[in-house]
PDB file of N, CA and C in Angstrom:
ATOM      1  N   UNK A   1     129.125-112.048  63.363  1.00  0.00           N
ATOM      2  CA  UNK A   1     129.000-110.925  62.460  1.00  0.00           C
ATOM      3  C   UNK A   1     128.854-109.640  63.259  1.00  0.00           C
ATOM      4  N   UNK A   2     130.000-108.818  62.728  1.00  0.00           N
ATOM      5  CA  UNK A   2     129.098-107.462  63.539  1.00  0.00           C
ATOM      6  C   UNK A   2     129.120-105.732  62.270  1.00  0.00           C
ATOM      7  N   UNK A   3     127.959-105.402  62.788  1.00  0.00           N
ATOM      8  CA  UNK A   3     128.281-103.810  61.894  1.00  0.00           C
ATOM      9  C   UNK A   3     126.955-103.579  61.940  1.00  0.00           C
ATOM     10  N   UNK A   4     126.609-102.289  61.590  1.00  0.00           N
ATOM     11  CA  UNK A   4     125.417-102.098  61.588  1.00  0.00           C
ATOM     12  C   UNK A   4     124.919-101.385  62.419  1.00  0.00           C
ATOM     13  N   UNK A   5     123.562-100.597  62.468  1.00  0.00           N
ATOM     14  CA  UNK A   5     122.887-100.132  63.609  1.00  0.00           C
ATOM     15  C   UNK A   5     121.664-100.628  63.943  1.00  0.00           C
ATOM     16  N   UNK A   6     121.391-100.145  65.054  1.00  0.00           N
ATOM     17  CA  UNK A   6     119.797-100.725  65.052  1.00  0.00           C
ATOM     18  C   UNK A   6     119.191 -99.170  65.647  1.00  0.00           C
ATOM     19  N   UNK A   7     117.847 -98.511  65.452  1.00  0.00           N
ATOM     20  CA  UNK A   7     117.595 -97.378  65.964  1.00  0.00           C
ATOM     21  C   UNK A   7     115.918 -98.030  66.454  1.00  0.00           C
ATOM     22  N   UNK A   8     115.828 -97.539  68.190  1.00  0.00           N
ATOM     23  CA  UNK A   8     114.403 -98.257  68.256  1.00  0.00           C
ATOM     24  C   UNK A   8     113.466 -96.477  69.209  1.00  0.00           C
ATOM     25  N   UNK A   9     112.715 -96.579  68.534  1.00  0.00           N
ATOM     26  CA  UNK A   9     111.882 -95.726  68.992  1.00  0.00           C
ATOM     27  C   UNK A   9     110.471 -96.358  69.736  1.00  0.00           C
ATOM     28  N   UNK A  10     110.816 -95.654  71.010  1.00  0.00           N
ATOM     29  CA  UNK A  10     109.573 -96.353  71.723  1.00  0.00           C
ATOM     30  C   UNK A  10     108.299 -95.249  71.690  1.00  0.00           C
ATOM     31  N   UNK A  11     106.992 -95.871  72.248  1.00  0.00           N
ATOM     32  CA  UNK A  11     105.696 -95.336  71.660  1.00  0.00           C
ATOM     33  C   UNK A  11     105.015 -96.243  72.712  1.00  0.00           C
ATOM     34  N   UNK A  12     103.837 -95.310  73.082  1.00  0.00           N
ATOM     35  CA  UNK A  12     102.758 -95.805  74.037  1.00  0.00           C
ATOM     36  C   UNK A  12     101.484 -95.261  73.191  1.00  0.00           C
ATOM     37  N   UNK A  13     100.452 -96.596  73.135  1.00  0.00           N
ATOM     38  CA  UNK A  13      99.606 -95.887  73.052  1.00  0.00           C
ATOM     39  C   UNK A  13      98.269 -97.106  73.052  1.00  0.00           C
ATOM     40  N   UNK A  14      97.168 -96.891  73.518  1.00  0.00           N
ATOM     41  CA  UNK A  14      96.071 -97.837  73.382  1.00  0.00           C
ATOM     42  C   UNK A  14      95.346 -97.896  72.026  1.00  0.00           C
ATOM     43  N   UNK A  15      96.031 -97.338  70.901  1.00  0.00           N
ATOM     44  CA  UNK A  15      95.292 -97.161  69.853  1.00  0.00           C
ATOM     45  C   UNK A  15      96.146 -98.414  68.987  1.00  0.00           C
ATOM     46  N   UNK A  16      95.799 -99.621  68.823  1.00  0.00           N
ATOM     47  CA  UNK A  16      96.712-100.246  68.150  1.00  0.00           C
ATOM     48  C   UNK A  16      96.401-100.338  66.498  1.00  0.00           C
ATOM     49  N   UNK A  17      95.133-100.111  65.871  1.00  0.00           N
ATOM     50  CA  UNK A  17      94.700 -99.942  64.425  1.00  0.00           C
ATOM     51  C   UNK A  17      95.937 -98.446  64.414  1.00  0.00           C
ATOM     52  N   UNK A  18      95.646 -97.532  65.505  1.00  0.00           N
ATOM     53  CA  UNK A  18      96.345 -96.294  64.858  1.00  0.00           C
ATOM     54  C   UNK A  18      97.833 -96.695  64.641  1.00  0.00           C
ATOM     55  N   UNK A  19      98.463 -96.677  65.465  1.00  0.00           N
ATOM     56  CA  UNK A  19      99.813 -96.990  65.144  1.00  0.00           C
ATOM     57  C   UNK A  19     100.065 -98.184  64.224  1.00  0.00           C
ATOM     58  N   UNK A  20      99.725 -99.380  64.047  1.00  0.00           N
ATOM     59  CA  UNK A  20      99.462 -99.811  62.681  1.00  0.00           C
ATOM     60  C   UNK A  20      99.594 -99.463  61.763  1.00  0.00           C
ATOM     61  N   UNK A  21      98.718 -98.484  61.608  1.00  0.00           N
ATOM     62  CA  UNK A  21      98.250 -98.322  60.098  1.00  0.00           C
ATOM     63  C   UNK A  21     100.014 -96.851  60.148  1.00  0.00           C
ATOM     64  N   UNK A  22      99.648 -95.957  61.019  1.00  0.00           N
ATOM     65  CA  UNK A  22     100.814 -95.193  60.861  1.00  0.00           C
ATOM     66  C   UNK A  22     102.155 -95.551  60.781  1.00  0.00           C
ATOM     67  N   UNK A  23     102.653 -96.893  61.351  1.00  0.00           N
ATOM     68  CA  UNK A  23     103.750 -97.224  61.239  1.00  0.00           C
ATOM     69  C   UNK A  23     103.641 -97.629  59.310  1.00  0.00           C
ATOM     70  N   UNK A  24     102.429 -98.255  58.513  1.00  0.00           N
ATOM     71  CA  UNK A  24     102.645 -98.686  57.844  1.00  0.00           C
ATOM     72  C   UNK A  24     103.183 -97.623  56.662  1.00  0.00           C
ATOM     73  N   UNK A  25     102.233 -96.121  57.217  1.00  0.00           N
ATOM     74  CA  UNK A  25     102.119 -94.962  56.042  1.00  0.00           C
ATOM     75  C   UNK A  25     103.644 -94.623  56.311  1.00  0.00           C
ATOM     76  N   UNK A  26     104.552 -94.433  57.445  1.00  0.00           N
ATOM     77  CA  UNK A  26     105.579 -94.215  57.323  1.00  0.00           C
ATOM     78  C   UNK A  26     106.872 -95.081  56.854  1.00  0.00           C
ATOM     79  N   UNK A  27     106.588 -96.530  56.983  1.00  0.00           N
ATOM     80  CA  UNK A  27     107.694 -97.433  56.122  1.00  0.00           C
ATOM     81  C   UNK A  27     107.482 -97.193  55.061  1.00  0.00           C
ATOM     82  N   UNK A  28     105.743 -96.792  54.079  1.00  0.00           N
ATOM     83  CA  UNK A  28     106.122 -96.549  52.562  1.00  0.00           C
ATOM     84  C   UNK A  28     106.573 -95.047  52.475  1.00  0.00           C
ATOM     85  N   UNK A  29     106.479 -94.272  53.167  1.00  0.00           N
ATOM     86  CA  UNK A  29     107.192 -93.005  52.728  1.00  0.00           C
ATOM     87  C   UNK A  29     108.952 -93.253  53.014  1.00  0.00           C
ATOM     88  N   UNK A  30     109.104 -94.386  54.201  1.00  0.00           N
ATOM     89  CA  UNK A  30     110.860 -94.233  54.014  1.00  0.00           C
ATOM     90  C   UNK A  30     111.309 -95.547  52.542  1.00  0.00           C
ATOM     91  N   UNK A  31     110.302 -96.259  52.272  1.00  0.00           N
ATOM     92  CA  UNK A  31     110.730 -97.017  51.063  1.00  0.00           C
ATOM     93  C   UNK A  31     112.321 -96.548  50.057  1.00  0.00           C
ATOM     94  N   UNK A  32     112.930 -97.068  49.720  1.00  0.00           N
ATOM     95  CA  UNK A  32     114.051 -96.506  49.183  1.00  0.00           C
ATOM     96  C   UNK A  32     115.225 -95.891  49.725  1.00  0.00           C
ATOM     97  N   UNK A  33     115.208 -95.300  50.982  1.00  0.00           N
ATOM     98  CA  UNK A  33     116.329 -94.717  51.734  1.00  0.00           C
ATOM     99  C   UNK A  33     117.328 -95.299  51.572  1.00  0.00           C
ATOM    100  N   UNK A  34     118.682 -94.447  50.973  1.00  0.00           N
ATOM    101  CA  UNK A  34     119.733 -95.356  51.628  1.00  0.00           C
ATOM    102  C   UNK A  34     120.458 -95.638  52.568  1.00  0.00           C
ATOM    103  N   UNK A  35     120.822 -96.743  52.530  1.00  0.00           N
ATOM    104  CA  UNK A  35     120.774 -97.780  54.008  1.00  0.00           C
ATOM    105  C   UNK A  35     120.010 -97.796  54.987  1.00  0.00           C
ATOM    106  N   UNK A  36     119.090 -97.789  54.636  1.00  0.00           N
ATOM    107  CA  UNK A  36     117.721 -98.283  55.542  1.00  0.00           C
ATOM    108  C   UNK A  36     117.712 -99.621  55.386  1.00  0.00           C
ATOM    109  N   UNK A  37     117.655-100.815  56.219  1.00  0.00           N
ATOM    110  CA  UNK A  37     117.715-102.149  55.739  1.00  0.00           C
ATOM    111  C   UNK A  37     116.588-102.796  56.192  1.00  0.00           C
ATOM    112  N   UNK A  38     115.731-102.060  57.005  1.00  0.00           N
ATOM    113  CA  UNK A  38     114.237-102.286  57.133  1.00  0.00           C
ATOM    114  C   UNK A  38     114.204-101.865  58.343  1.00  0.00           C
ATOM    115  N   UNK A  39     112.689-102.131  58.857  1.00  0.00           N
ATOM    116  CA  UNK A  39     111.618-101.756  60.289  1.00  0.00           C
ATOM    117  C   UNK A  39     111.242-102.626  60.688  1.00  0.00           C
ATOM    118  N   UNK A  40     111.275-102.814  61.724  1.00  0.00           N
ATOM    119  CA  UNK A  40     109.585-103.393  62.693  1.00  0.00           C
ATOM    120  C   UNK A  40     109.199-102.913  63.563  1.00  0.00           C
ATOM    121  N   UNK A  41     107.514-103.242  63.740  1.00  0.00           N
ATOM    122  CA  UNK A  41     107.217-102.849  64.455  1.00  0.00           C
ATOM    123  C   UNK A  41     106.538-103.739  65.717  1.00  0.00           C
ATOM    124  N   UNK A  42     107.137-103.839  66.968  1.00  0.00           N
ATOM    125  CA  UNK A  42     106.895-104.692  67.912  1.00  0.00           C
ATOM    126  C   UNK A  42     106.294-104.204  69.174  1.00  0.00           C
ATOM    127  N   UNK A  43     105.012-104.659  69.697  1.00  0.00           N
ATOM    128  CA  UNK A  43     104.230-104.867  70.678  1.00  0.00           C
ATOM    129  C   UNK A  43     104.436-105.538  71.931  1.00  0.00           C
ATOM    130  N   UNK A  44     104.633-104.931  73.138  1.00  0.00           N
ATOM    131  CA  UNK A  44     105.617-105.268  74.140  1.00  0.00           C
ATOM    132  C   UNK A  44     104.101-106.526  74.325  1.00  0.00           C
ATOM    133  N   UNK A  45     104.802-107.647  74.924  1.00  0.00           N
ATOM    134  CA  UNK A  45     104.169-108.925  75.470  1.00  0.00           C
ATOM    135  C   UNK A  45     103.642-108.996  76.918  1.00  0.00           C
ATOM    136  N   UNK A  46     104.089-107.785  77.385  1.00  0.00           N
ATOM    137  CA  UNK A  46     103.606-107.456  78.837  1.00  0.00           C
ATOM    138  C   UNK A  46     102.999-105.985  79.309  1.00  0.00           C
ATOM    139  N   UNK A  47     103.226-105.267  78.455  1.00  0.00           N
ATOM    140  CA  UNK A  47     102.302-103.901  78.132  1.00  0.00           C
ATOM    141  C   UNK A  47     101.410-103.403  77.274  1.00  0.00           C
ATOM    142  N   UNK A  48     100.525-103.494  77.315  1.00  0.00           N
ATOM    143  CA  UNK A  48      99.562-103.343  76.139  1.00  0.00           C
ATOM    144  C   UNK A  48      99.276-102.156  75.239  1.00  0.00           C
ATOM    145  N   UNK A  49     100.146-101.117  75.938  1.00  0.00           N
ATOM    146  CA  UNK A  49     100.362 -99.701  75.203  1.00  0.00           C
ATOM    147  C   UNK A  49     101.810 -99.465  75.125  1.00  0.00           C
ATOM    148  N   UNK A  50     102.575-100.555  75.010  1.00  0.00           N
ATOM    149  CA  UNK A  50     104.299-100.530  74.625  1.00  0.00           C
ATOM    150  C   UNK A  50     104.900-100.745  73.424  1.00  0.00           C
ATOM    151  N   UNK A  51     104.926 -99.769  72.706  1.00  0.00           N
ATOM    152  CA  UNK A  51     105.257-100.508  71.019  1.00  0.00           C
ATOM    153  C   UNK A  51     106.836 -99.901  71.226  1.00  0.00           C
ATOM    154  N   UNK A  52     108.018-100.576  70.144  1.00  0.00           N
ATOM    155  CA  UNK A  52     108.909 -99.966  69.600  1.00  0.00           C
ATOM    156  C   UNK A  52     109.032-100.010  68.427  1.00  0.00           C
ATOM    157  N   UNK A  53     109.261 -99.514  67.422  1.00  0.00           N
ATOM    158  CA  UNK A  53     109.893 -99.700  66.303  1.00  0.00           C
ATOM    159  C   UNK A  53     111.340 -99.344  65.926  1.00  0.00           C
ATOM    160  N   UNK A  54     111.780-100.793  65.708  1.00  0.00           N
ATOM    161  CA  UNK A  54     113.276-101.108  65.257  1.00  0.00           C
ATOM    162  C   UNK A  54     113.406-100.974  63.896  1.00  0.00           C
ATOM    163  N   UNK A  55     114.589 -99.538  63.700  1.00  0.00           N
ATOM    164  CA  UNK A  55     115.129 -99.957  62.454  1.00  0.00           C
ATOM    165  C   UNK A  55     116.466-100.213  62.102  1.00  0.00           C
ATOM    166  N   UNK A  56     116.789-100.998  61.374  1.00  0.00           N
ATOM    167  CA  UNK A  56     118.215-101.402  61.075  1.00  0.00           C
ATOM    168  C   UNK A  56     118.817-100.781  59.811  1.00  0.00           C
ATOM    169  N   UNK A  57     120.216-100.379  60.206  1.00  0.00           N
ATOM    170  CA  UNK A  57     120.808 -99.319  58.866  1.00  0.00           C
ATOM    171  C   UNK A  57     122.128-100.018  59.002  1.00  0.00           C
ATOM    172  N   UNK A  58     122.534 -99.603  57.349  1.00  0.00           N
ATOM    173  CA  UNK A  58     123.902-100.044  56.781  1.00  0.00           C
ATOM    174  C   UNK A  58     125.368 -99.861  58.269  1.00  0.00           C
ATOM    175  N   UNK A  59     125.014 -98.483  58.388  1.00  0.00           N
ATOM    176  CA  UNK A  59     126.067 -97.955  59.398  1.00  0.00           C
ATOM    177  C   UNK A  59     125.539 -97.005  60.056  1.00  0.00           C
ATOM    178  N   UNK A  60     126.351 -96.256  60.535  1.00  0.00           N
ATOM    179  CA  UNK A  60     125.909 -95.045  61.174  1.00  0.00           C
ATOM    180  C   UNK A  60     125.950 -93.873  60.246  1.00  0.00           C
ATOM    181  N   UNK A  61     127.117 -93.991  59.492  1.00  0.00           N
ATOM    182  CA  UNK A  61     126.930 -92.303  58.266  1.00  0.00           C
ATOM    183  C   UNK A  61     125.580 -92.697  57.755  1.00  0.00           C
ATOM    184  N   UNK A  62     124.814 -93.984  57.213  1.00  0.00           N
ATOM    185  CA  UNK A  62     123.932 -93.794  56.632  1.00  0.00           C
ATOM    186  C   UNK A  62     122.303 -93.362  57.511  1.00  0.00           C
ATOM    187  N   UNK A  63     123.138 -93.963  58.505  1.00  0.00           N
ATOM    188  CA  UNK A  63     121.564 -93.138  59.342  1.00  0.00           C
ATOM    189  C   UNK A  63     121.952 -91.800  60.066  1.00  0.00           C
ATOM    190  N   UNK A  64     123.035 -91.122  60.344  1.00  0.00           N
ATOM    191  CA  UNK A  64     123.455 -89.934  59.891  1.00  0.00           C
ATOM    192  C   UNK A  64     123.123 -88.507  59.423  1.00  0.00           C
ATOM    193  N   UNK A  65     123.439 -89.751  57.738  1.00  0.00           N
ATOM    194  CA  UNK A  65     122.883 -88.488  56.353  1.00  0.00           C
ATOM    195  C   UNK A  65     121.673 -88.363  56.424  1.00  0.00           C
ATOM    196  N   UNK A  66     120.688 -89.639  56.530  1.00  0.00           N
ATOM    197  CA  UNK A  66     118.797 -89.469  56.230  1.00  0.00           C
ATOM    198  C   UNK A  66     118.640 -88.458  57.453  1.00  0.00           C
ATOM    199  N   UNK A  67     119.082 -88.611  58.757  1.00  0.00           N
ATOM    200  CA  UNK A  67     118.458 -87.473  60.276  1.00  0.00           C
ATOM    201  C   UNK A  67     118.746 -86.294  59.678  1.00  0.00           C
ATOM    202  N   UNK A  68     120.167 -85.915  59.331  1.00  0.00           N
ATOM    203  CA  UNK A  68     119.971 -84.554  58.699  1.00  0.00           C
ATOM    204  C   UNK A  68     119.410 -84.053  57.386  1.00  0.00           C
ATOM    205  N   UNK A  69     118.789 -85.196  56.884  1.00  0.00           N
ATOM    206  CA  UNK A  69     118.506 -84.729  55.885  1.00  0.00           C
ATOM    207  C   UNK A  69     116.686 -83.942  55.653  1.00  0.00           C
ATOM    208  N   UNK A  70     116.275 -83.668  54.666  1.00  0.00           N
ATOM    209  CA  UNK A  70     114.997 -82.423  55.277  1.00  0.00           C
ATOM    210  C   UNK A  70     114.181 -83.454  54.894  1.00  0.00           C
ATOM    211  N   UNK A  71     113.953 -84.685  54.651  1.00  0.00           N
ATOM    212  CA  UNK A  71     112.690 -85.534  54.372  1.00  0.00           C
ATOM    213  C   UNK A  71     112.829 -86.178  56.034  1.00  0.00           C
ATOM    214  N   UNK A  72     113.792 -86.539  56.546  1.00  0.00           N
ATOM    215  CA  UNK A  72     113.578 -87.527  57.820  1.00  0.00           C
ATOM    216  C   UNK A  72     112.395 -86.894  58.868  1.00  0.00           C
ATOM    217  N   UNK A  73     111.989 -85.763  59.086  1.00  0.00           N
ATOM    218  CA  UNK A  73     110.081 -85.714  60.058  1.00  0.00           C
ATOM    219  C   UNK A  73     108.860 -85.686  59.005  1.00  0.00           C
ATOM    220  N   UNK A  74     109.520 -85.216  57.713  1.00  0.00           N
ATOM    221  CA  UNK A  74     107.928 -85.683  57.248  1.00  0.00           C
ATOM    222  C   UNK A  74     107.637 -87.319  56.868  1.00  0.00           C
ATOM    223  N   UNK A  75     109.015 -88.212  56.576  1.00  0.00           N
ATOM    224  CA  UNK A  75     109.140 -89.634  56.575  1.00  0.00           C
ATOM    225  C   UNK A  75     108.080 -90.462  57.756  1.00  0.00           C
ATOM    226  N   UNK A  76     108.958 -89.364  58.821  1.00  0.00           N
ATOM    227  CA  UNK A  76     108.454 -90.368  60.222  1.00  0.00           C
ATOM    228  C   UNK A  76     107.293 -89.758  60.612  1.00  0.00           C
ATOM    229  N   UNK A  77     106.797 -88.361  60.222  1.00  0.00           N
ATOM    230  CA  UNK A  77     105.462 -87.565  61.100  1.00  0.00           C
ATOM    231  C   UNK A  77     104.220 -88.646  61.357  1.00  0.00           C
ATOM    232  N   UNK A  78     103.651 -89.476  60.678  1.00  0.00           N
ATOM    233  CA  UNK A  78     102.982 -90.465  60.865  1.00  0.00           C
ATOM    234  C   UNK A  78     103.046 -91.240  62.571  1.00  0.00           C
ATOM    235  N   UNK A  79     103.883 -91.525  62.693  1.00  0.00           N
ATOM    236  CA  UNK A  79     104.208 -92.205  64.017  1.00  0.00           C
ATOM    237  C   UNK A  79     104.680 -91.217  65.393  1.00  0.00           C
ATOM    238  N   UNK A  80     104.791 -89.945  64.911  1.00  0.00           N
ATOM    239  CA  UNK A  80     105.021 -88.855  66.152  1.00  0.00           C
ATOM    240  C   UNK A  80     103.924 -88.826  67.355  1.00  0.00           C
ATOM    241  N   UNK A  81     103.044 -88.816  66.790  1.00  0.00           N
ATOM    242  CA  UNK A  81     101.709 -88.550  67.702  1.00  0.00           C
ATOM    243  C   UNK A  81     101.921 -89.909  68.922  1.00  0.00           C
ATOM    244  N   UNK A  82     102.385 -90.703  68.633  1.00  0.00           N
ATOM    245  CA  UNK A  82     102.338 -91.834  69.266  1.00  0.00           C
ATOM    246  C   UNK A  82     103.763 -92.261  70.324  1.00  0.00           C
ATOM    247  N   UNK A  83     104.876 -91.203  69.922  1.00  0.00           N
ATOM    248  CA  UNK A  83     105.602 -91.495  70.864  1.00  0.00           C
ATOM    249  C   UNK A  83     105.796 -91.490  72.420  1.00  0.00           C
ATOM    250  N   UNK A  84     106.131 -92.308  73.089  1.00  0.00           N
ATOM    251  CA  UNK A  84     106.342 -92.339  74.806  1.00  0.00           C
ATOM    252  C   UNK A  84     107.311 -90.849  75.000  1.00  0.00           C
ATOM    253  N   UNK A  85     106.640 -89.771  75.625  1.00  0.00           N
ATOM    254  CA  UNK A  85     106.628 -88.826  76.095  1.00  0.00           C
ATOM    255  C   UNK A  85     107.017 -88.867  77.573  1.00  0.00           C
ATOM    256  N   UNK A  86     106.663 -90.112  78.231  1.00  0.00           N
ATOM    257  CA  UNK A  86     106.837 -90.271  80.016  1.00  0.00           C
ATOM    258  C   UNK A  86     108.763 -90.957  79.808  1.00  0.00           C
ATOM    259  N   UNK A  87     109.462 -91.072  78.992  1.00  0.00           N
ATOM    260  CA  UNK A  87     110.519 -91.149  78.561  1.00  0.00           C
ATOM    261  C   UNK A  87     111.431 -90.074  78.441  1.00  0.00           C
ATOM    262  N   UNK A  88     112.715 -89.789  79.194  1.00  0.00           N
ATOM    263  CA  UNK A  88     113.456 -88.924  78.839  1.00  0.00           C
ATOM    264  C   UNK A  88     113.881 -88.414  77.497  1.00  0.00           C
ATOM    265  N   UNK A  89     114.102 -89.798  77.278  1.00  0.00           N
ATOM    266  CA  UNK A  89     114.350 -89.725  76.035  1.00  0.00           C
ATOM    267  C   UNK A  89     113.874 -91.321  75.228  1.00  0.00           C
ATOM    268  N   UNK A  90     113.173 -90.741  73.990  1.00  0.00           N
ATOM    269  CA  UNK A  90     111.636 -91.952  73.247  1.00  0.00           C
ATOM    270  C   UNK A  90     113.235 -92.520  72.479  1.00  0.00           C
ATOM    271  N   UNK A  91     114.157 -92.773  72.487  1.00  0.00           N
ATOM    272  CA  UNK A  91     114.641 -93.612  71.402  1.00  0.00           C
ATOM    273  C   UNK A  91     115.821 -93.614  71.605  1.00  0.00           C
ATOM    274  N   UNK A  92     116.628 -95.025  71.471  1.00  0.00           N
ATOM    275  CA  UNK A  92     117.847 -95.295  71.495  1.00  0.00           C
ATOM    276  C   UNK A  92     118.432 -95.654  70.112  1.00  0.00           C
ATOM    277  N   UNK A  93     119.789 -95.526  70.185  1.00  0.00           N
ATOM    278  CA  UNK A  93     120.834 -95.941  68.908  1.00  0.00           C
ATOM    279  C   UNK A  93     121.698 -96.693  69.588  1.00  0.00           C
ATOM    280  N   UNK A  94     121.751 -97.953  68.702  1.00  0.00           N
ATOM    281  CA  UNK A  94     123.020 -98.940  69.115  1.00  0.00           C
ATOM    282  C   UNK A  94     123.193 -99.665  67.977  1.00  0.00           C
ATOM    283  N   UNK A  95     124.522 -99.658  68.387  1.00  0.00           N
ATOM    284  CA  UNK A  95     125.855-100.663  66.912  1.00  0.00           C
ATOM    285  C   UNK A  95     125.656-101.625  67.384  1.00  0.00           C
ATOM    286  N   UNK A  96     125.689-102.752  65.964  1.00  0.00           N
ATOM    287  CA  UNK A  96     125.491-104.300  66.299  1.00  0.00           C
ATOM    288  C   UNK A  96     127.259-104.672  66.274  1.00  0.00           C
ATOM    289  N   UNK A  97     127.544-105.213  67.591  1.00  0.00           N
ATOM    290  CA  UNK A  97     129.093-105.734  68.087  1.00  0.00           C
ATOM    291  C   UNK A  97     129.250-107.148  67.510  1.00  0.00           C
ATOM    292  N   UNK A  98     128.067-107.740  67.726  1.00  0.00           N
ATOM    293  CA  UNK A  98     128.160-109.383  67.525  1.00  0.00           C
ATOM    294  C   UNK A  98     126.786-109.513  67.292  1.00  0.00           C
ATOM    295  N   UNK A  99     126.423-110.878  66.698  1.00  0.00           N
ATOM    296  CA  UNK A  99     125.138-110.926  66.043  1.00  0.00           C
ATOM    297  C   UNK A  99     124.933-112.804  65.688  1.00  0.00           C
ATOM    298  N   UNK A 100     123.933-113.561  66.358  1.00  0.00           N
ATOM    299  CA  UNK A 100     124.300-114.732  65.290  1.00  0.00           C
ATOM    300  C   UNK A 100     122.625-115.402  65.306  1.00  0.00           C
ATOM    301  N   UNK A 101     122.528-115.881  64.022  1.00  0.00           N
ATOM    302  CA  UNK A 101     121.206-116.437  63.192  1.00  0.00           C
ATOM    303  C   UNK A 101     120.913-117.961  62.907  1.00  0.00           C
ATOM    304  N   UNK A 102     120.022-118.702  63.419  1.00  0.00           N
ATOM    305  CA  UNK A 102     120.208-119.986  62.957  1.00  0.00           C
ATOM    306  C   UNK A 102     119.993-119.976  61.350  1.00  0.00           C
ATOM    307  N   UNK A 103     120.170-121.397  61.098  1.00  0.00           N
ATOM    308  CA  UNK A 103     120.426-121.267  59.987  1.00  0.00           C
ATOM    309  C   UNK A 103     118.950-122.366  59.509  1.00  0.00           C
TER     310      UNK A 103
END
């Protein structure tokens, strides 16, 4: 299977209740977006202040339209405080080419 995006924003921080709870206030403010096909939020297994959060969208126009659109920093402001700053750049975008799921 392939299509799709994945957008992962990385984040350092020793506060793990904070980012928690902020990742949570910002998935219910993006609730409903279209083509948003969900989040997570994942805790590196070898850094203890390494989070990313992955989100997956329909395509690229649909994650696109929401960046330009005027709700996408107050959506995400929740989780700003927390981004990896020692990073050129806190977040990558990549198209899913191939993809496969047990069943």
């Amino acid at each position: 299977m392939s299509g799709g995006l994945r957008v992962l924003l990385y984040h350092a921080t020793d506060d793990v209740a904070g980012i928690e709870s902020a990742y949570h206030e910002a998935s219910a403010r993006l609730a409903g977006v279209p083509g948003l096909l969900g989040n997570e939020l994942l805790h590196s297994a070898h850094d203890p202040e390494g989070f990313v959060v992955v989100s997956s969208w329909r395509d690229v126009a649909a994650f696109d339209e929401w960046e330009r659109g005027a709700e996408h920093k107050e959506q995400t402001a929740p989780l700003r405080p927390y981004r990896d700053l020692s990073l050129s750049r806190p977040f990558a975008v990549y198209r899913v080419t191939a993809s496969y799921r047990e069943s």
